[in-house]
C-alpha atoms as a PDB file:
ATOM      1  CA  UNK A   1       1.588  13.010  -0.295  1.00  0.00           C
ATOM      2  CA  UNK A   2      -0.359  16.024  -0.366  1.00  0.00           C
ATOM      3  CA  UNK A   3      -4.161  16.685   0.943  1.00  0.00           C
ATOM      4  CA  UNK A   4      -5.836  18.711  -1.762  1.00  0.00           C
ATOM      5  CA  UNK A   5      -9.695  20.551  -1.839  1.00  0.00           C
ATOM      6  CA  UNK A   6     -11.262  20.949  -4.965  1.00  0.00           C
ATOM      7  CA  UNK A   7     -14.905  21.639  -5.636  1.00  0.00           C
ATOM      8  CA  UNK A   8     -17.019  18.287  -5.773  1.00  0.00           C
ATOM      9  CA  UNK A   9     -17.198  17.214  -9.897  1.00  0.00           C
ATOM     10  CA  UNK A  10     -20.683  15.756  -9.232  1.00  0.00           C
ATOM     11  CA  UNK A  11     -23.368  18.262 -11.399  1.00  0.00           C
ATOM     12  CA  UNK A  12     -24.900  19.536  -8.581  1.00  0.00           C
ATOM     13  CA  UNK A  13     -23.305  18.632  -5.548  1.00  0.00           C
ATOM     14  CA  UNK A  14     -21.371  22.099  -4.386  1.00  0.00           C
ATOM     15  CA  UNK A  15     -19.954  19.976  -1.701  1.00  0.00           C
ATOM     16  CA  UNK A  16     -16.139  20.136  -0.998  1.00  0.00           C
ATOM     17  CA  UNK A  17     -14.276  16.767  -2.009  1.00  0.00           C
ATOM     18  CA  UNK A  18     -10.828  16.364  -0.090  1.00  0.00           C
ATOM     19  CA  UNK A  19      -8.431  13.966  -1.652  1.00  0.00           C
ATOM     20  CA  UNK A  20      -4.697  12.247  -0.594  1.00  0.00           C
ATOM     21  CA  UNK A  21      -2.726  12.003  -3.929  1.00  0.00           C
ATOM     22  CA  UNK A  22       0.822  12.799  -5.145  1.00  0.00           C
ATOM     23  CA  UNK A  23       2.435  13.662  -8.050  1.00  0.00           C
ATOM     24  CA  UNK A  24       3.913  11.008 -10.628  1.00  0.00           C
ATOM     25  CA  UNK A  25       4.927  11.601 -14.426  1.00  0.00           C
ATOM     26  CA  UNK A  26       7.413  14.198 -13.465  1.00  0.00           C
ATOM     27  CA  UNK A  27       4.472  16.302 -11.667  1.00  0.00           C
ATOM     28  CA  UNK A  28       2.033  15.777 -15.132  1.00  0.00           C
ATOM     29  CA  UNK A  29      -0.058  13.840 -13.169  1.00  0.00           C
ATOM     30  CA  UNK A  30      -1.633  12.961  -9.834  1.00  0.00           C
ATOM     31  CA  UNK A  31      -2.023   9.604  -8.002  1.00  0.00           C
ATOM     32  CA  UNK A  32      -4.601   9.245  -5.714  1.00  0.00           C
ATOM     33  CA  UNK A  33      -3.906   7.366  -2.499  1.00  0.00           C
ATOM     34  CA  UNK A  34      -5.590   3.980  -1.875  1.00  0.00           C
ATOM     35  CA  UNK A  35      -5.694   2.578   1.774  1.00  0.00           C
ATOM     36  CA  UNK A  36      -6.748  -0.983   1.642  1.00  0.00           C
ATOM     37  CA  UNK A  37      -8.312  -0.450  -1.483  1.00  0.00           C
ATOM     38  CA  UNK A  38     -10.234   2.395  -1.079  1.00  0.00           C
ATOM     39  CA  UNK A  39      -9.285   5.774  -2.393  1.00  0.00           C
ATOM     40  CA  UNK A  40      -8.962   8.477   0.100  1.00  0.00           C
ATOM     41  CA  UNK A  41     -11.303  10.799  -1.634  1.00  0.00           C
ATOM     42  CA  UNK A  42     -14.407  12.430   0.328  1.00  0.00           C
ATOM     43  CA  UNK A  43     -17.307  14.721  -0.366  1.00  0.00           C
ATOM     44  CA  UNK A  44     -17.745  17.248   2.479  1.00  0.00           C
ATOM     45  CA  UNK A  45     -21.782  16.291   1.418  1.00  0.00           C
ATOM     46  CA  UNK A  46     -21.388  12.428   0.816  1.00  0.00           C
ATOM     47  CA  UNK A  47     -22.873  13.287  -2.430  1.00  0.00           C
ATOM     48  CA  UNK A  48     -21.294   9.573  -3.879  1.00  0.00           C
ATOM     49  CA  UNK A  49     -18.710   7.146  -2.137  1.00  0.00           C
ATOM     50  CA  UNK A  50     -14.909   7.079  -2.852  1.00  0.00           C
ATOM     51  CA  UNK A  51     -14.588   4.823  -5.240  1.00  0.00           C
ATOM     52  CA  UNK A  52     -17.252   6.552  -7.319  1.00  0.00           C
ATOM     53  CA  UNK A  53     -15.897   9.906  -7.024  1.00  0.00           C
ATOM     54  CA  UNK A  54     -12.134   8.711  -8.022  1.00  0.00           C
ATOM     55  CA  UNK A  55     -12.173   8.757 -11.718  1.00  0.00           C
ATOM     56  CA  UNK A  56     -13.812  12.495 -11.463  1.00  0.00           C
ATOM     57  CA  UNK A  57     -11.737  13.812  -8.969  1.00  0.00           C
ATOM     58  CA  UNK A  58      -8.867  12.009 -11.141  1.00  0.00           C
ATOM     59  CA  UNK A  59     -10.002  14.143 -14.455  1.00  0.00           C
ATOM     60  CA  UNK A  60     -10.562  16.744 -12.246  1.00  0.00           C
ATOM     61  CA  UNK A  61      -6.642  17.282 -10.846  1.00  0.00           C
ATOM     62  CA  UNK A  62      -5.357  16.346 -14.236  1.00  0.00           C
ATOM     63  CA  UNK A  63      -7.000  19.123 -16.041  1.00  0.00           C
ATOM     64  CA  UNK A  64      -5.925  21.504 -13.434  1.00  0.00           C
END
């Protein structure tokens, strides 16, 4: 599991978003960590909660 920082995908945020995700699809592709449900994915400005920011941050590593 890795801990990766990647500017915040929100248009106009500028915040920081830290997520918990590994590689699956022989490295093609990230999976974001879920603990109890909720994805561990965070906005250094709270800009929107986890489980809103987890389909952005999602396009976001996959396009990287």
């Amino acid at each position: 599991m890795d801990t990766i920082e990647i500017p915040c995908p929100t248009p106009g945020c500028g915040g920081v978003v830290q997520v918990q995700a590994q590689p699956i699809v022989n490295g093609t592709e990230w999976e974001i960590l879920e603990v109890d449900g909720a994805p561990q994915v965070s906005c250094s400005r709270g800009c929107k909660p986890p489980a809103e920011l987890r389909q952005p941050v999602k396009d976001e590593l996959q396009a990287g």
